[in-house]
C-alpha atoms as a PDB file:
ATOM      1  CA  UNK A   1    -161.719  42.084  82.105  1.00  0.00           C
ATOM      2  CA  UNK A   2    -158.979  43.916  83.927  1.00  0.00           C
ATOM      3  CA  UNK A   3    -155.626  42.108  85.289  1.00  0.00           C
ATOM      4  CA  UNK A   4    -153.096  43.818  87.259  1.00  0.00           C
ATOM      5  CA  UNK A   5    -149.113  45.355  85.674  1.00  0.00           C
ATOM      6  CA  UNK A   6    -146.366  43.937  86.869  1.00  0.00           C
ATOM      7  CA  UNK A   7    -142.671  45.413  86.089  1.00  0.00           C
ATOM      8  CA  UNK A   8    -139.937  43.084  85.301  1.00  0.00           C
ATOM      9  CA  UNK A   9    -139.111  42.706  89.307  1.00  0.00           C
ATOM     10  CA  UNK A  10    -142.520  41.191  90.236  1.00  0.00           C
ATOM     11  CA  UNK A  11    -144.209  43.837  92.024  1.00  0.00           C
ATOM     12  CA  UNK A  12    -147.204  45.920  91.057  1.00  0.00           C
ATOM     13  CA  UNK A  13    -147.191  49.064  89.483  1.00  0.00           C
ATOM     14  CA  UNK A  14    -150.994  49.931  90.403  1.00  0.00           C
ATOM     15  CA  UNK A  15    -151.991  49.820  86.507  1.00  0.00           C
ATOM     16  CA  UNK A  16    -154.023  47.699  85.025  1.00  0.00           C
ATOM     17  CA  UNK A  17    -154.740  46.409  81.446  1.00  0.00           C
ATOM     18  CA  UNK A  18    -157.972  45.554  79.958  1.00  0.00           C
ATOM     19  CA  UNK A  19    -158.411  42.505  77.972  1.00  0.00           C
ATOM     20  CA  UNK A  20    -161.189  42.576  75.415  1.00  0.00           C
ATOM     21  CA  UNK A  21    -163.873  39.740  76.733  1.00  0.00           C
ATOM     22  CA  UNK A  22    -164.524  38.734  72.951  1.00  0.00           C
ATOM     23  CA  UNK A  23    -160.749  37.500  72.569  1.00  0.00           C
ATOM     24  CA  UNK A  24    -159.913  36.399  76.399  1.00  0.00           C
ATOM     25  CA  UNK A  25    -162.960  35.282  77.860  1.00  0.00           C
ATOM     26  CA  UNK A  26    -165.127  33.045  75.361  1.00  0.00           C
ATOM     27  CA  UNK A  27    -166.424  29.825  76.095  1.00  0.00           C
ATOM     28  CA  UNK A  28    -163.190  27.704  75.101  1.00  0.00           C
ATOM     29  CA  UNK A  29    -163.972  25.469  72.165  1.00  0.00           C
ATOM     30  CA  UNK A  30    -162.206  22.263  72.622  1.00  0.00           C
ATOM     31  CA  UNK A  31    -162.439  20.430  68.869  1.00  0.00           C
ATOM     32  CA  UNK A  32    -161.490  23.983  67.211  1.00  0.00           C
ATOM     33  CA  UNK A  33    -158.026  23.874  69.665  1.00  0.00           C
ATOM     34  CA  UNK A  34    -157.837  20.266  68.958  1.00  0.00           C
ATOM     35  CA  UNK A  35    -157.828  20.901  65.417  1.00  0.00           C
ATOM     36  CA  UNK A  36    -155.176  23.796  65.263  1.00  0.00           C
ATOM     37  CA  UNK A  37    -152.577  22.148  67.480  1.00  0.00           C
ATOM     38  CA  UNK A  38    -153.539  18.919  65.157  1.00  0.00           C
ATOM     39  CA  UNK A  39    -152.527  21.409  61.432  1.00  0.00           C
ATOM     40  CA  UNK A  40    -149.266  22.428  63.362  1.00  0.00           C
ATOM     41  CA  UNK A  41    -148.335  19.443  64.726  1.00  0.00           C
ATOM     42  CA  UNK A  42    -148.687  17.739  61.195  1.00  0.00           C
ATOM     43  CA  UNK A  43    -146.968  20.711  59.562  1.00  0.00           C
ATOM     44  CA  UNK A  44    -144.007  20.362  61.458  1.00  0.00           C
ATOM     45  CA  UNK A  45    -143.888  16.612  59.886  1.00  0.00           C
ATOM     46  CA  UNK A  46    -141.261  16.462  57.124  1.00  0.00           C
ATOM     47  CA  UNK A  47    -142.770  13.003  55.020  1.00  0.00           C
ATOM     48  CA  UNK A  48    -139.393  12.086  53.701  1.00  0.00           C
ATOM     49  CA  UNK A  49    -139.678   8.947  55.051  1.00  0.00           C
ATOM     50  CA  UNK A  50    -138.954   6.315  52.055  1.00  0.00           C
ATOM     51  CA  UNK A  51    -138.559   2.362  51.585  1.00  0.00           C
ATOM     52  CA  UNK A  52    -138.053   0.977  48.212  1.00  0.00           C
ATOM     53  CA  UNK A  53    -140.325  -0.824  46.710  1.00  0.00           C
ATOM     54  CA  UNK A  54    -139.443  -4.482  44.862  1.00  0.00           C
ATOM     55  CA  UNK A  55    -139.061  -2.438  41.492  1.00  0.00           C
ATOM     56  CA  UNK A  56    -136.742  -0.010  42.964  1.00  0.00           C
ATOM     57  CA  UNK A  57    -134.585  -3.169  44.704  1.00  0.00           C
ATOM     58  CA  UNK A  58    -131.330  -4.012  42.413  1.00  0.00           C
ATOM     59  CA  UNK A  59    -131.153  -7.637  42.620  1.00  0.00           C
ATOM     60  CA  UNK A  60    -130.713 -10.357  40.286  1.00  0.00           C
ATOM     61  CA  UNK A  61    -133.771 -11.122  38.303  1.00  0.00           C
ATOM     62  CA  UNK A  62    -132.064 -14.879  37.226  1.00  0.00           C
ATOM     63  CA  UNK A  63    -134.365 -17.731  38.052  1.00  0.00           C
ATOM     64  CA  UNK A  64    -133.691 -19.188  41.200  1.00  0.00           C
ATOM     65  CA  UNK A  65    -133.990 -22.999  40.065  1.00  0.00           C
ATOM     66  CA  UNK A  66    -135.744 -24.852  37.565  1.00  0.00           C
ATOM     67  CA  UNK A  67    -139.960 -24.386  37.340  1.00  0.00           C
ATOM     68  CA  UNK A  68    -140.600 -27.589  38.289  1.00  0.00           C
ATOM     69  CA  UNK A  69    -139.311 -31.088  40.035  1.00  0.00           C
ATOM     70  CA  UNK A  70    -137.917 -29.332  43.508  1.00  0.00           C
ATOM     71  CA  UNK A  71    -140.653 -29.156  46.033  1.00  0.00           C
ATOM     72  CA  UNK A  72    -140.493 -25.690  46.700  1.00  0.00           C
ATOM     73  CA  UNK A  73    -142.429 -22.638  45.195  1.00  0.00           C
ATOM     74  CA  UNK A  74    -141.649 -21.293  41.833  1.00  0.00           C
ATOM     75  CA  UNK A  75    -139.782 -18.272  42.775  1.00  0.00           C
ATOM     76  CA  UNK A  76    -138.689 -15.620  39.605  1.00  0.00           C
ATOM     77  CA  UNK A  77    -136.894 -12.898  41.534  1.00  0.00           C
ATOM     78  CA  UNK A  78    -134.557 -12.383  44.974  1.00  0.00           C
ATOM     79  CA  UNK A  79    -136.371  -8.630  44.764  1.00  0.00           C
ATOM     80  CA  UNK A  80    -139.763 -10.392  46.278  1.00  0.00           C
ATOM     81  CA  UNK A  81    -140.920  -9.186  49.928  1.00  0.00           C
ATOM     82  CA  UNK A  82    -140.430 -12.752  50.866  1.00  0.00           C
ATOM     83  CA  UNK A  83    -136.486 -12.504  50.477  1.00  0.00           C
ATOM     84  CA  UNK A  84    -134.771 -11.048  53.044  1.00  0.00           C
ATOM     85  CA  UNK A  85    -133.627  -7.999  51.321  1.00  0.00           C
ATOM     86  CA  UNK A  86    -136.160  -7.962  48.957  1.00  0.00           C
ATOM     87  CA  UNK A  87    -138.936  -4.777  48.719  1.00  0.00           C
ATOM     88  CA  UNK A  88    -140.942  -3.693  50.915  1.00  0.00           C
ATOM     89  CA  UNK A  89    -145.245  -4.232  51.047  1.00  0.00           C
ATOM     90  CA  UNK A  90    -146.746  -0.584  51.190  1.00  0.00           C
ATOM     91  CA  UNK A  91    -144.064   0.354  52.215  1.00  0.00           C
ATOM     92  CA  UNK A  92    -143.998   4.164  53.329  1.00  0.00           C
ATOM     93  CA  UNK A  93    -143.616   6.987  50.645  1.00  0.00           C
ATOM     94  CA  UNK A  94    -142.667  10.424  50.853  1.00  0.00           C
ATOM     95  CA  UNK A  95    -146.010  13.052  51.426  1.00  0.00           C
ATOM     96  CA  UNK A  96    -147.323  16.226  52.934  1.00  0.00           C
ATOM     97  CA  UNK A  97    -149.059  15.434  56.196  1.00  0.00           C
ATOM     98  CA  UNK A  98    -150.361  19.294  56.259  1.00  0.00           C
ATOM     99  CA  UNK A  99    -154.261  20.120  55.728  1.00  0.00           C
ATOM    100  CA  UNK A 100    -156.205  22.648  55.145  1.00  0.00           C
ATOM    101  CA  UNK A 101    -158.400  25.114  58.013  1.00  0.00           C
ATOM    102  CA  UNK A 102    -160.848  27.676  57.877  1.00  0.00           C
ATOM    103  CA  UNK A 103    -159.761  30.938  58.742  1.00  0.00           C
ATOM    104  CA  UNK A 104    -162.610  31.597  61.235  1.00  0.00           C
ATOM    105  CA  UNK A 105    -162.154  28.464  62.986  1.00  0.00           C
ATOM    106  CA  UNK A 106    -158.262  28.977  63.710  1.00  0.00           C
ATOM    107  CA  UNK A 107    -159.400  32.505  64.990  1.00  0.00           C
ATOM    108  CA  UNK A 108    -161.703  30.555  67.263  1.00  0.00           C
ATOM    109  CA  UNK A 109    -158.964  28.035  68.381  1.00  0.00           C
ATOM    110  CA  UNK A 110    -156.378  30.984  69.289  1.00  0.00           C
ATOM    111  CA  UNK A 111    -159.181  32.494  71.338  1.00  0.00           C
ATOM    112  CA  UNK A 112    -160.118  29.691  73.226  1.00  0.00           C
ATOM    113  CA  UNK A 113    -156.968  28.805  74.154  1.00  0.00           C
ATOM    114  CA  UNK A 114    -156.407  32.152  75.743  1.00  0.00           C
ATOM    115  CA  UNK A 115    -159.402  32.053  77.281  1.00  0.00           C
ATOM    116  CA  UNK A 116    -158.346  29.035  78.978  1.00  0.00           C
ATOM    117  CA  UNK A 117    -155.403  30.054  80.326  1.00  0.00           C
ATOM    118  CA  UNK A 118    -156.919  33.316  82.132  1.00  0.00           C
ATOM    119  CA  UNK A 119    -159.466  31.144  83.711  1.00  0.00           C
ATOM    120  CA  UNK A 120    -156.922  28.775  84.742  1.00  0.00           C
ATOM    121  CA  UNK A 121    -154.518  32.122  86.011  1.00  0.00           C
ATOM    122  CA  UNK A 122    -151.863  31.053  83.792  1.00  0.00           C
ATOM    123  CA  UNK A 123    -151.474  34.936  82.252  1.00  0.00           C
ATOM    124  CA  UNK A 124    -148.899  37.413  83.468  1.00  0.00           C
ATOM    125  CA  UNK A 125    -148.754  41.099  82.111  1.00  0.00           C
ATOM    126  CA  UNK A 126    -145.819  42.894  82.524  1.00  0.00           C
ATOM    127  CA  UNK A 127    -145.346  46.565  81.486  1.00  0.00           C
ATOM    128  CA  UNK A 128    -141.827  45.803  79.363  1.00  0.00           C
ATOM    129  CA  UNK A 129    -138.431  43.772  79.595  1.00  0.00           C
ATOM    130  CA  UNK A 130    -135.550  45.826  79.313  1.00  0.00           C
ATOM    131  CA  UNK A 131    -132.443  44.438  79.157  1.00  0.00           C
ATOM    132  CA  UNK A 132    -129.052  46.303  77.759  1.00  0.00           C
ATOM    133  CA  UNK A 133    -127.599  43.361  76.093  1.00  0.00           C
ATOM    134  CA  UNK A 134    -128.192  39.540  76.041  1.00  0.00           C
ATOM    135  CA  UNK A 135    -127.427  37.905  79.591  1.00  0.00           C
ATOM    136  CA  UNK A 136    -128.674  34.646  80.271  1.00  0.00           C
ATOM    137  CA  UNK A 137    -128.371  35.440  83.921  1.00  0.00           C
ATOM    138  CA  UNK A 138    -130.218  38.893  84.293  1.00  0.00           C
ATOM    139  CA  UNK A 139    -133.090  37.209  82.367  1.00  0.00           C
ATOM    140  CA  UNK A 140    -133.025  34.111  85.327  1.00  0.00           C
ATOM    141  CA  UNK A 141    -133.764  37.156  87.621  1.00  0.00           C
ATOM    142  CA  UNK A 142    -136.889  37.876  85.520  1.00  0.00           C
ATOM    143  CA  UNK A 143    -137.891  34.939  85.554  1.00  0.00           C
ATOM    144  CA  UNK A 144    -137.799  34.520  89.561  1.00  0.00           C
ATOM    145  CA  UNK A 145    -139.169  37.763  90.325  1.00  0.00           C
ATOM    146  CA  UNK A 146    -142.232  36.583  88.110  1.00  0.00           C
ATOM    147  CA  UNK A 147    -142.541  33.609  89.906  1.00  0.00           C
ATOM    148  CA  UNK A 148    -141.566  31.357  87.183  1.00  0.00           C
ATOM    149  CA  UNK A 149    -138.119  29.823  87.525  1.00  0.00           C
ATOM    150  CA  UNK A 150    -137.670  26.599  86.818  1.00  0.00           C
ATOM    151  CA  UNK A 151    -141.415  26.486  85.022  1.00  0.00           C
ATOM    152  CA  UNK A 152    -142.780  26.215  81.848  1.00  0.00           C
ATOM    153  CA  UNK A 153    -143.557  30.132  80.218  1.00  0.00           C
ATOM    154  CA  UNK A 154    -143.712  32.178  77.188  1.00  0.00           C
ATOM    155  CA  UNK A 155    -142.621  35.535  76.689  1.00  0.00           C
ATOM    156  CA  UNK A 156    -145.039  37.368  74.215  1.00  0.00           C
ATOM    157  CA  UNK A 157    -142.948  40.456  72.810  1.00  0.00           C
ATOM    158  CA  UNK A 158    -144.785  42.972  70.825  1.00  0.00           C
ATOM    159  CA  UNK A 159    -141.795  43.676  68.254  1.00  0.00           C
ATOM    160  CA  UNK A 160    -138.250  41.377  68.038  1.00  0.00           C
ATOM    161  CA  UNK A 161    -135.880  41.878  71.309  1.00  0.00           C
ATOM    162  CA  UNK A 162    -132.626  40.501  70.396  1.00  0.00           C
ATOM    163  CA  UNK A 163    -131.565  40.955  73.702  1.00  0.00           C
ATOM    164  CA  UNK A 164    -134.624  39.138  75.238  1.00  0.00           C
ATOM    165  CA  UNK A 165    -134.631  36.227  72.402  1.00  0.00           C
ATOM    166  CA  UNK A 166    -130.789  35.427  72.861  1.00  0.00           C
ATOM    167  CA  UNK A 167    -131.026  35.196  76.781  1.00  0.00           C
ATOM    168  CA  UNK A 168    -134.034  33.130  76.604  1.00  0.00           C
ATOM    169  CA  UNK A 169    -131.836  30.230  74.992  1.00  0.00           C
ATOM    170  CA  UNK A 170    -130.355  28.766  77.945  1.00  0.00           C
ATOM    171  CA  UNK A 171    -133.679  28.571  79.426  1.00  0.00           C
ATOM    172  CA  UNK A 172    -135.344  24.994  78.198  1.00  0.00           C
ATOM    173  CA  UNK A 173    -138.687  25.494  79.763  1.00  0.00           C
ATOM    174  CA  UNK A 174    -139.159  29.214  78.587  1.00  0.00           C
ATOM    175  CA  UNK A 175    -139.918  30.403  75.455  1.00  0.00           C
ATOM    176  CA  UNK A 176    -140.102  33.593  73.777  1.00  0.00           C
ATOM    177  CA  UNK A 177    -141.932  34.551  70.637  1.00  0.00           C
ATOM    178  CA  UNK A 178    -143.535  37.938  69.159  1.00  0.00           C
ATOM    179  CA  UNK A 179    -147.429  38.180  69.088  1.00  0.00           C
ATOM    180  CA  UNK A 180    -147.994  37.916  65.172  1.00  0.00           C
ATOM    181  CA  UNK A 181    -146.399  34.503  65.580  1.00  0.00           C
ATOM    182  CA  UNK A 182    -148.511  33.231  68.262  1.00  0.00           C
ATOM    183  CA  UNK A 183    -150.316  29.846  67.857  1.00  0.00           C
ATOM    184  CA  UNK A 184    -152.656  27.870  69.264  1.00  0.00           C
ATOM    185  CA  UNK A 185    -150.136  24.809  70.073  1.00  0.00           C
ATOM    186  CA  UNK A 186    -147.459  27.766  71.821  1.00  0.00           C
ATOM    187  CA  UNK A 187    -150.197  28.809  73.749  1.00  0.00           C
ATOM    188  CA  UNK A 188    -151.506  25.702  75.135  1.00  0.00           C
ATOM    189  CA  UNK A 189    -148.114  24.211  75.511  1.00  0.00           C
ATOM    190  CA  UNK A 190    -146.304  26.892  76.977  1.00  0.00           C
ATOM    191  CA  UNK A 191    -146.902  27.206  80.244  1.00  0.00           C
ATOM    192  CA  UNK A 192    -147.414  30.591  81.859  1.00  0.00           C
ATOM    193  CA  UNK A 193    -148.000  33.473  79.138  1.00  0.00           C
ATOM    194  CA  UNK A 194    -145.927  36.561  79.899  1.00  0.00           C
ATOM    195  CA  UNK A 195    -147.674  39.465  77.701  1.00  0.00           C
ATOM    196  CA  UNK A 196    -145.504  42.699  77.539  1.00  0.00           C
ATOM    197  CA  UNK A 197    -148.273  45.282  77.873  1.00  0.00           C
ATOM    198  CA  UNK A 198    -147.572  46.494  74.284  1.00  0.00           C
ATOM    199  CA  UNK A 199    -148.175  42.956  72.619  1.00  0.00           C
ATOM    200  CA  UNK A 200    -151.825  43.163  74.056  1.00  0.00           C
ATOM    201  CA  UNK A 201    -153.027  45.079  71.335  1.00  0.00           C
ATOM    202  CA  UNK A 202    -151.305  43.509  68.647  1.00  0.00           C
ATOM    203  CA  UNK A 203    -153.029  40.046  69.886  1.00  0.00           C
ATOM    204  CA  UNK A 204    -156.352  42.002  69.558  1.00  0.00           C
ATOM    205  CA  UNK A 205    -155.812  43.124  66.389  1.00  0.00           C
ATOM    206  CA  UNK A 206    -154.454  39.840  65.118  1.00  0.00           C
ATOM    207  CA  UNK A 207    -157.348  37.725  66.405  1.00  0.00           C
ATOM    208  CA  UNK A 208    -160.195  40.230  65.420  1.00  0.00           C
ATOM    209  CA  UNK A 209    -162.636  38.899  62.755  1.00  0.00           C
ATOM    210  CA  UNK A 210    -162.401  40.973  59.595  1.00  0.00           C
END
């Protein structure tokens, strides 16, 4: 499929790029996104969370009172769950959330997910970003010639852009990342997609089945 150039001022340069049907127009399978955004979203999990058990509790372990005669239960330890300050049932423990994907089917998620957003016209292409030096306001102007201030978009670079990455920071709603890092869960949650012309290629090399 073709879509038109743009230059970092909005307006058309007559070109156009071609995007390969196999990788941006597929039937958009929605339990192979689901799944992706799912292994990042639980890889981004840390699992440090910790309570103490009653054997890690330092309490006293002297009988409370005598066995028998008192009407009450026959406590042994202030470190039972039933004590205030005492350890914690199943409590949580520290662990890896991450799990494990086929290859093919992560292929298949990144796909669909562009796929998605041309049919939903939420891809841009422009033919490059120059900027001299990092300026938080010259990189606002991109944004509103493209039609995209104050919206959600990501800026796919084909190689790093220090100057594009450091005047992207003020900007909450806009991202900007380089094509061999894209994921399913940047694409879907991104907003607009921005694709320097360059980057194309490197997307269709990246997301073609060996």
């Amino acid at each position: 499929m073709e879509v038109r150039i743009l230059n970092q001022q909005g307006q058309e340069t007559g070109r156009t790029a071609q995007l390969n049907d196999e990788i941006f127009g597929i039937t958009p399978n929605d339990h192979a996104m689901y799944l992706d955004v799912k292994q990042y979203l639980a890889n981004q999990r840390q699992g440090t969370h910790k309570s103490k058990q009653r054997a890690e509790i330092a309490r006293t372990t002297k009988k409370l009172h005598k066995q028998k005669g008192t009407g009450g239960a026959r406590h042994g330890s202030m470190k039972s769950p039933l004590y205030r300050g005492g350890g914690r049932v199943f409590g949580p423990i520290p662990h890896e959330y991450g799990f494990k994907l086929n290859k093919k089917l992560k292929l298949v998620a990144r796909k669909s997910a562009l796929s998605q957003l041309v049919a939903s016209n939420q891809i841009l292409v422009v033919d490059q970003i120059a900027m001299a030096a990092p300026k938080t306001k010259d990189y606002g102007m991109i944004l509103k010639a493209l039609g995209l201030e104050g919206k959600k978009s990501t800026v796919v670079l084909d190689e790093p852009n220090n100057s594009v990455y450091l005047s992207s920071r003020n900007f909450e709603g806009s991202k900007v990342v380089i094509a061999s890092e894209l994921s399913t869960y940047s694409i879907l949650n991104g907003g607009t997609l921005v694709l320097l012309e360059p980057s194309i290629a490197k997307i269709e090399t990246a997301l073609t089945a060996k």
